[in-house]
Protein backbone atom coordinates (compact mmCIF):
# COMPACT_ATOMS: atom_id res chain seq x y z
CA UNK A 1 -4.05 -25.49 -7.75
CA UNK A 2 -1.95 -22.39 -6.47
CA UNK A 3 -3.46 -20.93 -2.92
CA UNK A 4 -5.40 -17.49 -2.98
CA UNK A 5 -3.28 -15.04 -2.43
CA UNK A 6 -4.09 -12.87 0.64
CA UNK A 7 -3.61 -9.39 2.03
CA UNK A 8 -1.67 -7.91 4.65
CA UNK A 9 -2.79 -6.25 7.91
CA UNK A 10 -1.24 -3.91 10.19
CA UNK A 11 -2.75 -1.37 12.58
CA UNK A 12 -0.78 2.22 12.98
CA UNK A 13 0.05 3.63 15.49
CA UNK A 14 0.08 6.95 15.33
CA UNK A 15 -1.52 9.22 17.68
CA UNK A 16 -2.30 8.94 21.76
CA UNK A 17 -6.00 7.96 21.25
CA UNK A 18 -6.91 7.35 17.55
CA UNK A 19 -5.15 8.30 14.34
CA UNK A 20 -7.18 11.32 14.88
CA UNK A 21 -5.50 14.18 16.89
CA UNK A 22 -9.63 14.85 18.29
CA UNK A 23 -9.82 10.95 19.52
CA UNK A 24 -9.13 11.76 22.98
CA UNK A 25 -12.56 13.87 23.82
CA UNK A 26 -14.39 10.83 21.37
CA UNK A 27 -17.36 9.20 23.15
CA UNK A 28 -16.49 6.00 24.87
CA UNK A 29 -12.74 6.82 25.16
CA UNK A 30 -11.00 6.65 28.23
CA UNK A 31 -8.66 9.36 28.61
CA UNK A 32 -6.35 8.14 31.00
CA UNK A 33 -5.28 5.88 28.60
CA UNK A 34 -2.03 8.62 27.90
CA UNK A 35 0.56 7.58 28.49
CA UNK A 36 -0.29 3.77 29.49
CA UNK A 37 1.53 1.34 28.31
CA UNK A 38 -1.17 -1.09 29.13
CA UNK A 39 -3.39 0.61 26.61
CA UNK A 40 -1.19 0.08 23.56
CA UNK A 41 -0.54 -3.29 25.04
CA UNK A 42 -4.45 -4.19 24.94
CA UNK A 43 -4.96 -2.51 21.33
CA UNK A 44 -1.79 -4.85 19.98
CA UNK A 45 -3.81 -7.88 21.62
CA UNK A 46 -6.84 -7.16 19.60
CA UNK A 47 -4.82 -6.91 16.74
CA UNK A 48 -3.44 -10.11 17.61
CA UNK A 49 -6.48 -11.83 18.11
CA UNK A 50 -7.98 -10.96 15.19
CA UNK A 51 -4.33 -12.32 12.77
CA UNK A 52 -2.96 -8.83 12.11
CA UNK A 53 0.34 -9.40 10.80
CA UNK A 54 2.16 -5.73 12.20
CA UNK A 55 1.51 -2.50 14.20
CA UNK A 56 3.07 0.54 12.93
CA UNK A 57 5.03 2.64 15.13
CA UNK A 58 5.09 6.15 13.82
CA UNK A 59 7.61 8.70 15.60
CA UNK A 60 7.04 12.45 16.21
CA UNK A 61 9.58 13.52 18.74
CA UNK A 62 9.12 16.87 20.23
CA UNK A 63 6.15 17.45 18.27
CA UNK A 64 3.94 19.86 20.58
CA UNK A 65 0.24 20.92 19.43
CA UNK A 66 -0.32 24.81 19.48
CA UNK A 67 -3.65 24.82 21.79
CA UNK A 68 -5.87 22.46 23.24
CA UNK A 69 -8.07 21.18 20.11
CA UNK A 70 -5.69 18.56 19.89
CA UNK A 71 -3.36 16.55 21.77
CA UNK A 72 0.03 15.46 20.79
CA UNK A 73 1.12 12.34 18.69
CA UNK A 74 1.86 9.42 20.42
CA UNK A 75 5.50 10.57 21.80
CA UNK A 76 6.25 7.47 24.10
CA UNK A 77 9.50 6.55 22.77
CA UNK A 78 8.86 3.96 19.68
CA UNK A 79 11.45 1.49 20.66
CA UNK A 80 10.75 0.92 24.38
CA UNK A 81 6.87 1.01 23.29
CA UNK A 82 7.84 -1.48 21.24
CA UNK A 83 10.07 -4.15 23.36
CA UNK A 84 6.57 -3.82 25.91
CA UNK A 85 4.34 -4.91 23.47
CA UNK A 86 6.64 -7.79 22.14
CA UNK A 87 6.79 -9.15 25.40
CA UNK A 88 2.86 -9.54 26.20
CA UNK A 89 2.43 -10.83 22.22
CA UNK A 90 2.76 -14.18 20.49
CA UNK A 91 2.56 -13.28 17.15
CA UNK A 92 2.22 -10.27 15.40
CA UNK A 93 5.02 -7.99 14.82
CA UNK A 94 5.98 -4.62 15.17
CA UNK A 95 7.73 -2.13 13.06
CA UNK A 96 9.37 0.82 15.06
CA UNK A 97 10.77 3.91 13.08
CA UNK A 98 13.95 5.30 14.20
CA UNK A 99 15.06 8.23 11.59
CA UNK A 100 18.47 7.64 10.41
CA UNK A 101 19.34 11.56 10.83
CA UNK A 102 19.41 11.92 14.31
CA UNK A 103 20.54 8.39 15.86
CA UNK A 104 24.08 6.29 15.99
CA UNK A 105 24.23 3.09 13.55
CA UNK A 106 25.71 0.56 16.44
CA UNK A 107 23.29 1.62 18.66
CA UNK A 108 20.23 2.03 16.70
CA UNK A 109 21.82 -2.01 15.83
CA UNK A 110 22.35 -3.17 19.21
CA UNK A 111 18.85 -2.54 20.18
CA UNK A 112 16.67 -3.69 17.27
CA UNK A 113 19.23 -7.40 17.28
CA UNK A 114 18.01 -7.46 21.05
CA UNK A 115 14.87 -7.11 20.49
CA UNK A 116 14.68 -8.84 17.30
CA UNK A 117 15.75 -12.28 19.95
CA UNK A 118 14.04 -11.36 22.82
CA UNK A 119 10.90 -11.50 20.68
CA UNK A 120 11.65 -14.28 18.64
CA UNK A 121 12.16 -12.75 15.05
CA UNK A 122 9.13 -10.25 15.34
CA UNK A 123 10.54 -6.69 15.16
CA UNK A 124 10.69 -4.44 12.25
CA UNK A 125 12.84 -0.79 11.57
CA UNK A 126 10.93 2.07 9.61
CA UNK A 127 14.48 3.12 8.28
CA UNK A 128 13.24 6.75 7.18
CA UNK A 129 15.26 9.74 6.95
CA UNK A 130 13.91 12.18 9.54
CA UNK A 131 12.34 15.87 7.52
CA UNK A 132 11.53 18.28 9.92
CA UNK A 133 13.63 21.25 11.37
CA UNK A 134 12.53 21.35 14.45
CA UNK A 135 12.98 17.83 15.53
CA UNK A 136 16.32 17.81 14.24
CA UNK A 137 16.88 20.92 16.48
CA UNK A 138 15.46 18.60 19.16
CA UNK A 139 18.28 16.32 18.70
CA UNK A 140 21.12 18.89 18.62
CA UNK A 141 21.68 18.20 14.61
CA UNK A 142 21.07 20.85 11.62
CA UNK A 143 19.10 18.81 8.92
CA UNK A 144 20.91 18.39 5.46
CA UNK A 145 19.11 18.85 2.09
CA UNK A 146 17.43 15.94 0.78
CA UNK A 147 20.17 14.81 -1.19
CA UNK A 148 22.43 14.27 1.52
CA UNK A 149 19.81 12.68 3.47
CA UNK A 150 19.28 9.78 1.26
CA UNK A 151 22.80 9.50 0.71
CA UNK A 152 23.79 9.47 4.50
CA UNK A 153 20.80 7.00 5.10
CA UNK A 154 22.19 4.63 2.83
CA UNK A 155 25.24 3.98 4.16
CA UNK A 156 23.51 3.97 7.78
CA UNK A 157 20.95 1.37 7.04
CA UNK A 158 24.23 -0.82 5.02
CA UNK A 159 26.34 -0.44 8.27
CA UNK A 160 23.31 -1.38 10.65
CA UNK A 161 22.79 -4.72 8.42
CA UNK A 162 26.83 -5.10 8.17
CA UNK A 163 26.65 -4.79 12.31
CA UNK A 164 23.82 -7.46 12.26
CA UNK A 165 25.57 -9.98 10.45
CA UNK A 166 28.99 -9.62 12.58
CA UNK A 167 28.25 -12.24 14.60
CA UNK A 168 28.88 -15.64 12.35
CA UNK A 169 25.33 -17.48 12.02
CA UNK A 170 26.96 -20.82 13.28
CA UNK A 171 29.47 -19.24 15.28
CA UNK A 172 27.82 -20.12 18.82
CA UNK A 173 28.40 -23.53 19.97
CA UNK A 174 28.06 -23.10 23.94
CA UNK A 175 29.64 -26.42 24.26
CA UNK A 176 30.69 -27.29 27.93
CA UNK A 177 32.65 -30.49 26.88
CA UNK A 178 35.28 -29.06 24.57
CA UNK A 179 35.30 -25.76 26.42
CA UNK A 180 34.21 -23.55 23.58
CA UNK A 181 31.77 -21.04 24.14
CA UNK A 182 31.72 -19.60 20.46
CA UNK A 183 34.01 -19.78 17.19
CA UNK A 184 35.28 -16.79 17.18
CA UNK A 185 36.94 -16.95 13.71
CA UNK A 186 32.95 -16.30 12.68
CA UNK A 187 33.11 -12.93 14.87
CA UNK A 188 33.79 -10.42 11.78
CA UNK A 189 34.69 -6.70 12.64
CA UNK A 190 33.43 -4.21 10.16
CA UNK A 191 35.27 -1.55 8.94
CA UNK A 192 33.30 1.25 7.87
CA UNK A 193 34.90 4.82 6.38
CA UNK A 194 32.39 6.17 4.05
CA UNK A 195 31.12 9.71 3.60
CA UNK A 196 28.73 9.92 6.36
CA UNK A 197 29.71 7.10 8.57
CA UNK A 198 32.58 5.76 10.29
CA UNK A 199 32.42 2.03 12.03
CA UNK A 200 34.53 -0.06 13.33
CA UNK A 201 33.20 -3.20 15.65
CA UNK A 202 31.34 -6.40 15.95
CA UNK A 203 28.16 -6.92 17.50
CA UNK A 204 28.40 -10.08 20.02
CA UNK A 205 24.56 -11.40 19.13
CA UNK A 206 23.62 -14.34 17.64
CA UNK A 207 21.27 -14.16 14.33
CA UNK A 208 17.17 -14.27 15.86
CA UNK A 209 15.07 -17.07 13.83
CA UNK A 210 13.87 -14.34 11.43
CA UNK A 211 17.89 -13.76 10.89
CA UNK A 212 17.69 -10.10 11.24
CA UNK A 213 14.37 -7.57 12.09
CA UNK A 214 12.67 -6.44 8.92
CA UNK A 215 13.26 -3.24 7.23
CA UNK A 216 10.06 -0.72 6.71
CA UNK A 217 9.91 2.27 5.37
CA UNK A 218 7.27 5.20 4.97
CA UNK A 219 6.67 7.27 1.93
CA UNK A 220 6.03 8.34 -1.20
CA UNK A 221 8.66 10.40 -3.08
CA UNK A 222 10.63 9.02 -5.41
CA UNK A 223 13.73 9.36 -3.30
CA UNK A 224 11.71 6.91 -0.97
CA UNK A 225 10.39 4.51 -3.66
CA UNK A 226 14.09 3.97 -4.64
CA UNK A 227 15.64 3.48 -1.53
CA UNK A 228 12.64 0.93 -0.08
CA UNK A 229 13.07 -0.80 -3.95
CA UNK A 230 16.81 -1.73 -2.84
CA UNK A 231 16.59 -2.37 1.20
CA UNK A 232 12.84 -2.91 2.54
CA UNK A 233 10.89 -5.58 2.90
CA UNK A 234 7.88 -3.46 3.43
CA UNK A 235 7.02 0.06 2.09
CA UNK A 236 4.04 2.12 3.79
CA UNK A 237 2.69 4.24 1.85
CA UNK A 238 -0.63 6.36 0.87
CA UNK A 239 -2.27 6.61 -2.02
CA UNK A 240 -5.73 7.78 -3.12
CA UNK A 241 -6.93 5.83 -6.11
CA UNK A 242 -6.82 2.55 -7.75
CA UNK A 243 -4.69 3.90 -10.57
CA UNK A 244 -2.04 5.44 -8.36
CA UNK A 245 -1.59 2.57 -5.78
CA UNK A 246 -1.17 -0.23 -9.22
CA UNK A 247 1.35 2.85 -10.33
CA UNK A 248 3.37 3.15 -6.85
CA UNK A 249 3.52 -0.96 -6.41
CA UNK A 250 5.02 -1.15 -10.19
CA UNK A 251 7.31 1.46 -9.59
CA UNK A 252 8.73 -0.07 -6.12
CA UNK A 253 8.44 -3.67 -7.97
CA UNK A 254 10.85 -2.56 -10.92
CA UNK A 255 13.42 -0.53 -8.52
CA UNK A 256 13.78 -3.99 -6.75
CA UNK A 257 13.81 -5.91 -10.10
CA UNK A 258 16.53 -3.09 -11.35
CA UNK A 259 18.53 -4.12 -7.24
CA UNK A 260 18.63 -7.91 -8.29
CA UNK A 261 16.08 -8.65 -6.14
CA UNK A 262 12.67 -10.67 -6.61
CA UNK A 263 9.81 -7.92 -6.96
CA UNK A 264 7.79 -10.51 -4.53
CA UNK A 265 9.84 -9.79 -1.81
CA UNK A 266 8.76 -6.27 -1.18
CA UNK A 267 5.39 -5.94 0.03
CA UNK A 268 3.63 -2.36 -0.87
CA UNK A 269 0.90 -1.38 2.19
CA UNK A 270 -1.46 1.58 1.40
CA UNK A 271 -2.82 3.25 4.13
CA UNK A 272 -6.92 3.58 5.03
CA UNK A 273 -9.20 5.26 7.58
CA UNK A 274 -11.69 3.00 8.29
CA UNK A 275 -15.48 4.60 9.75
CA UNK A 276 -17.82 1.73 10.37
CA UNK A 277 -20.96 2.48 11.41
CA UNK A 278 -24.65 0.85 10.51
CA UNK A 279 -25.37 3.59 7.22
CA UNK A 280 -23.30 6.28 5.24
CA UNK A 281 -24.71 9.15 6.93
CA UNK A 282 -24.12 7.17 10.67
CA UNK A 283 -20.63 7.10 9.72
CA UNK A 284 -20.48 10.13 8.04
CA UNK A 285 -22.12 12.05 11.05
CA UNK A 286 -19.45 10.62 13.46
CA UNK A 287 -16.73 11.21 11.49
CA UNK A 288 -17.82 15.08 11.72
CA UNK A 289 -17.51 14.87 15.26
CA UNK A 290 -13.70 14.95 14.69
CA UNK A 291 -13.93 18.33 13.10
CA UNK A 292 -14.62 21.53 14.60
CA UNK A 293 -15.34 24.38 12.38
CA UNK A 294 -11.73 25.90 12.62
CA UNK A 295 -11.00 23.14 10.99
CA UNK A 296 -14.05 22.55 8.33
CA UNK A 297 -13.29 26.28 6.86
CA UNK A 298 -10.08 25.56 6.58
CA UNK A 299 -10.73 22.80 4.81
CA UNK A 300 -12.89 24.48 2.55
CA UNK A 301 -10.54 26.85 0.75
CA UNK A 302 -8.04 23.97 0.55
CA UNK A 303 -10.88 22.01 -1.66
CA UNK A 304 -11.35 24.93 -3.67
CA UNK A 305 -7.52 25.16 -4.28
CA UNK A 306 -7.02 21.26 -5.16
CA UNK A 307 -9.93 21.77 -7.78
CA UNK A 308 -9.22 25.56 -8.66
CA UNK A 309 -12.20 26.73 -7.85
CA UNK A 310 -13.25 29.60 -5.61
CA UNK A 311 -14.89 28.01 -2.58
CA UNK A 312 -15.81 30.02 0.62
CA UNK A 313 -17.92 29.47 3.95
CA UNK A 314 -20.88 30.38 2.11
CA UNK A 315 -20.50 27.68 0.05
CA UNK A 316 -20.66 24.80 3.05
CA UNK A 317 -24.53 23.68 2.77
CA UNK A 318 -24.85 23.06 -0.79
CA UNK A 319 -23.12 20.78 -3.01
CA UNK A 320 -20.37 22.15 -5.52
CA UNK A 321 -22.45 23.44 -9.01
CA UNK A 322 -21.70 20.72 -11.69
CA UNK A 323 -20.73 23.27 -14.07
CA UNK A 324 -17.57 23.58 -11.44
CA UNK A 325 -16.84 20.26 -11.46
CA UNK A 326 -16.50 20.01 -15.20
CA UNK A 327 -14.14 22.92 -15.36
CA UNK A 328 -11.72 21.28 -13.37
CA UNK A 329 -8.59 19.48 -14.81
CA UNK A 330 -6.58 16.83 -13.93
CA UNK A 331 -2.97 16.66 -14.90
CA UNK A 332 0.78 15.26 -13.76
CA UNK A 333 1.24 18.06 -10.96
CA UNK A 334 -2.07 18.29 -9.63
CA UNK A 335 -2.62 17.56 -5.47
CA UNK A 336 -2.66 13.48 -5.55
CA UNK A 337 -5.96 13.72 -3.61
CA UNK A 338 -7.40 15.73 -6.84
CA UNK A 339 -9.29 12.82 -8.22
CA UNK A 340 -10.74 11.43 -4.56
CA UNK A 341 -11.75 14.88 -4.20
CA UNK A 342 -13.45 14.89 -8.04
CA UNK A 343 -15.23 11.61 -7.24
CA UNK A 344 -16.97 12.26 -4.07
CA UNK A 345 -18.25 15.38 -5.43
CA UNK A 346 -19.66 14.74 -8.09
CA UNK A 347 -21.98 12.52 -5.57
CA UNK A 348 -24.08 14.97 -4.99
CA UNK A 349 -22.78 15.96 -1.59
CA UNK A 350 -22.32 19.09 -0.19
CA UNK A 351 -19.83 20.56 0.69
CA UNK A 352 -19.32 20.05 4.50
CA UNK A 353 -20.01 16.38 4.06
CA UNK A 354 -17.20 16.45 0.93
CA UNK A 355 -15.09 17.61 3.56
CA UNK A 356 -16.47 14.41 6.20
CA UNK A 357 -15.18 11.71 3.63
CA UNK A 358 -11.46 12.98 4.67
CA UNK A 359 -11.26 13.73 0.75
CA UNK A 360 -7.77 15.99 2.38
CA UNK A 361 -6.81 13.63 4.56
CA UNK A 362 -3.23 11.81 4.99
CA UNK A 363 -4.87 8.94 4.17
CA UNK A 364 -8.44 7.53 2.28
CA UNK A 365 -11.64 7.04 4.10
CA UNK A 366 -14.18 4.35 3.71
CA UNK A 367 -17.37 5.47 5.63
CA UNK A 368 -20.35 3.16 5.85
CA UNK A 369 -21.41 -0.04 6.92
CA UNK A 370 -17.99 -2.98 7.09
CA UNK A 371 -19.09 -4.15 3.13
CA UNK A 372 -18.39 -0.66 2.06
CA UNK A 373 -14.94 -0.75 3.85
CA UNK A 374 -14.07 -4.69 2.90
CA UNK A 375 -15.16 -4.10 -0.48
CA UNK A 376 -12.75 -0.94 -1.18
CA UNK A 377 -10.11 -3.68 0.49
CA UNK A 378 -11.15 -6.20 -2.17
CA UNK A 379 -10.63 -3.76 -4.91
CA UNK A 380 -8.01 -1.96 -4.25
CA UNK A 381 -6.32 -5.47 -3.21
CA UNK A 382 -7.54 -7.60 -6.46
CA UNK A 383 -6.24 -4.90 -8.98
CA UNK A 384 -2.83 -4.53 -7.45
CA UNK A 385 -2.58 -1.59 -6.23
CA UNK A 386 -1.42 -2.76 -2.40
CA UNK A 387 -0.35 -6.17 -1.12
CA UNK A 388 -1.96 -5.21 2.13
CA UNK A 389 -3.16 -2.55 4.02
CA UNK A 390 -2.53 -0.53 7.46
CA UNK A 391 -5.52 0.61 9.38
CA UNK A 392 -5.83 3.95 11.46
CA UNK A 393 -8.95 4.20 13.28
CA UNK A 394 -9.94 7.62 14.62
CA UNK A 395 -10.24 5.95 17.90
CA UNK A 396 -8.64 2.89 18.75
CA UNK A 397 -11.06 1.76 21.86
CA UNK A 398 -14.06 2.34 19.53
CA UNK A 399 -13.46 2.28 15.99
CA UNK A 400 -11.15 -0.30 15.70
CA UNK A 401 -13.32 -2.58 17.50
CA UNK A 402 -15.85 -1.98 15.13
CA UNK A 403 -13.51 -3.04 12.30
CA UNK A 404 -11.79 -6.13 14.07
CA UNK A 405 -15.36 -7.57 14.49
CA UNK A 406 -16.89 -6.50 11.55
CA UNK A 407 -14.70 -5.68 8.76
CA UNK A 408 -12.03 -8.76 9.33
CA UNK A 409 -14.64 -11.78 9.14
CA UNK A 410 -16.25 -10.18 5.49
CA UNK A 411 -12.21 -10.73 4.68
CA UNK A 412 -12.14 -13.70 6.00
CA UNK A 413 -15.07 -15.31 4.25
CA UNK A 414 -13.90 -13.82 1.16
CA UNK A 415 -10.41 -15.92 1.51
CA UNK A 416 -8.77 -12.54 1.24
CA UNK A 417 -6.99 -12.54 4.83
CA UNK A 418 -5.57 -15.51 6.81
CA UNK A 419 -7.85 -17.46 9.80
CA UNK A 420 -4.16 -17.88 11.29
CA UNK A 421 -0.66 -17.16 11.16
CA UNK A 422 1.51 -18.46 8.45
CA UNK A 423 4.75 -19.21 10.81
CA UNK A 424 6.51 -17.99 14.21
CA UNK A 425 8.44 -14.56 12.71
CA UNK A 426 7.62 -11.24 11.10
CA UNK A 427 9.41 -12.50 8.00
CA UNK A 428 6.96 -15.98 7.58
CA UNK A 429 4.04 -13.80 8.24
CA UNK A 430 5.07 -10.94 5.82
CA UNK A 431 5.83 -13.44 3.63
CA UNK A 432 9.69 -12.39 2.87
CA UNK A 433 12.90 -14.45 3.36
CA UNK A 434 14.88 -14.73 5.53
CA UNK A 435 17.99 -12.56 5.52
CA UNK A 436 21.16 -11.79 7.62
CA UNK A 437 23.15 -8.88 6.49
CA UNK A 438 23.35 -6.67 3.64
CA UNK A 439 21.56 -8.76 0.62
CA UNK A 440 24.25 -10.10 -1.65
CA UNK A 441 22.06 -9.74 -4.44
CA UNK A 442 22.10 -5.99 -4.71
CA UNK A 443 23.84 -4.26 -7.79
């Protein structure tokens, strides 16, 4: 009898305090933990302890809030963040993104192979592209159109594996009797002349036990889906319904089939933002308190145009008029959230607690008690529409807690997530193979 298969876990990392920019004046969070190191380390350890298999390290450099309602996104810099977590962790992973569009291929190389050994095959690259003006004006760069992005990232993330691999698996030998330190005839130089990218070199590092880190990447479009389909191991992504998470996962699974590459090998992770509490309207109630009314009204009109409907301030206290709801239509180029949004109201809610339930969010919420959150896992994770799942709390000191003790056992019980980890890398707890260099597979 074949085992039960089992999700994924990884908690992001995306903000100072919480996935929520509010987080920070949250009840029962400590300020002073930005910057601290020693805070993200503690928040990896509970991921840890509780068998999550990866953090997510997102990146906004430069990034700068306009007034003091928020605070910025976590801007310590995502490699040295991670290399300080690897070093007080065992076993979980960590996937650090480093845009291709602003950053040198032998360096961004050098660093992730050290790392890669000095944690002992547990780091990952979010190889994305980099999208935004201003950062790239940050970095002294002027961003190309998308085209040229994707094409330029390509041949960086072929010349960072190329780099990886330079160094011949079996060409240390560190033998003191015969004199010889390495076989050098294993040492390959690349030579690299394409469009975008020049290289010529060798990195002197030995493969890790995972051969190489893992490749992530974050996204949706269909420039994404195609590029994570030939060179990740992991795609992060967000979806909003059943149907569209089954439809993302097919998509990714046939770009890799399409690459020569087994479909299994790429794990698809949909995004969630979890609000345990001991009801719906407990959760729902502190979920508010991330909101201030700025930000409620804005919300409002951007309901109304998802649906296209005329909704206004007046409309807050009262739930949207059924006869509304069955005007509105559905179709290929409608907001992805369109359907979430369709769904919760026609619950009855009103307005202002439509707009609690995150219905605009980056991400879906699950707010209740942890069945209501485990069982959207179990659903969304039975039907296919994610191999796994990464987790961003509005608070990490409180709401992740909540879900580590709560949420994870239901799992657990369930057979749906792992009592332990499968093996000592990122690539035997993901599941994927090992690999060293560009994959010889790809056509």
């Amino acid at each position: 009898m074949s085992e039960k298969k089992q999700m994924l876990l990884g908690l992001g990392f995306t903000g100072a305090y919480g996935a929520n920019a509010k987080a920070w004046k949250s009840e029962g969070v400590t300020v002073t933990t930005y910057p601290d190191i020693n805070a993200d380390i503690r928040y990896a350890q509970l991921a840890e302890k509780c068998k999550f298999q990866f953090l997510f390290i997102g990146d906004f450099p430069g990034a700068i809030p306009d007034d003091n309602r928020e605070v910025p996104a976590m801007t310590l810099e995502p490699i040295i963040t991670a290399t300080a977590i690897l070093q007080q962790t065992k076993h979980i992973g960590v996937a650090s993104t480093v845009h291709t569009q602003w950053n040198n291929p032998f360096t961004l190389a050098r660093q992730f192979k050290g790392i890669d050994l000095m944690s002992g095959g547990r780091i990952a690259w979010n190889a994305v592209t980099g999208s935004s003006p201003k950062v790239a004006e940050n970095f002294g760069v002027k961003l190309m159109d998308s085209r040229s992005r994707y094409e330029s990232h390509y041949e960086f993330v072929e010349t960072v594996q190329h780099l990886w691999a330079t160094w011949g698996k079996d060409a240390l030998k560190a033998d003191k009797e015969t004199g010889i330190f390495a076989d050098y005839s294993q040492v390959k130089p690349v030579h690299i002349s394409g469009k975008y990218i020049q290289a010529i070199g060798a990195l002197p590092i030995p493969p890790s036990p995972q051969g190489q880190p893992v490749i992530f990447h974050s996204g949706g479009s269909p420039n994404s889906i195609e590029f994570a389909g030939r060179y990740a191991s992991v795609m992060i992504g967000e979806v909003w319904t059943r149907e569209q998470g089954i439809a993302t996962r097919n998509a990714l699974r046939q770009v890799a089939i399409d690459a020569g590459r087994n479909p299994d090998e790429i794990k698809f992770i949909a995004g969630l933002m979890p609000v345990v509490a001991n009801s719906k309207r407990e959760a729902i109630d502190r979920h508010a308190s991330f909101m201030d009314e700025n930000i409620v009204q804005q919300r409002a009109f951007h309901i109304g145009m998802v649906l296209g409907i005329s909704l206004t301030p007046e409309d807050l206290e009262r739930p949207i008029a059924p006869e509304l709801l069955d005007k509105v239509k559905i179709g290929a180029y409608s907001d992805p959230r369109a359907e979430n949004v369709l769904k919760v109201a026609r619950e009855g809610w009103t307005l202002r607690d439509i707009i609690y339930h995150s219905v605009i969010d980056y991400h879906p919420a699950t707010l209740g008690d942890a069945k209501e959150t485990a069982d959207y896992l179990t659903e969304m994770f039975e039907s296919g529409a994610a191999d796994g799942f990464w987790i961003l709390p509005d608070a990490y000191e409180t709401d992740f807690k909540r879900f580590v003790e709560e949420v994870v056992p239901i799992l657990q019980e369930r057979g749906l997530f792992h009592e332990d980890y499968n093996g000592d890398t990122l690539r035997e707890n993901l599941g994927v193979p090992y690999q060293y260099g560009v994959d010889k597979r790809l056509s």
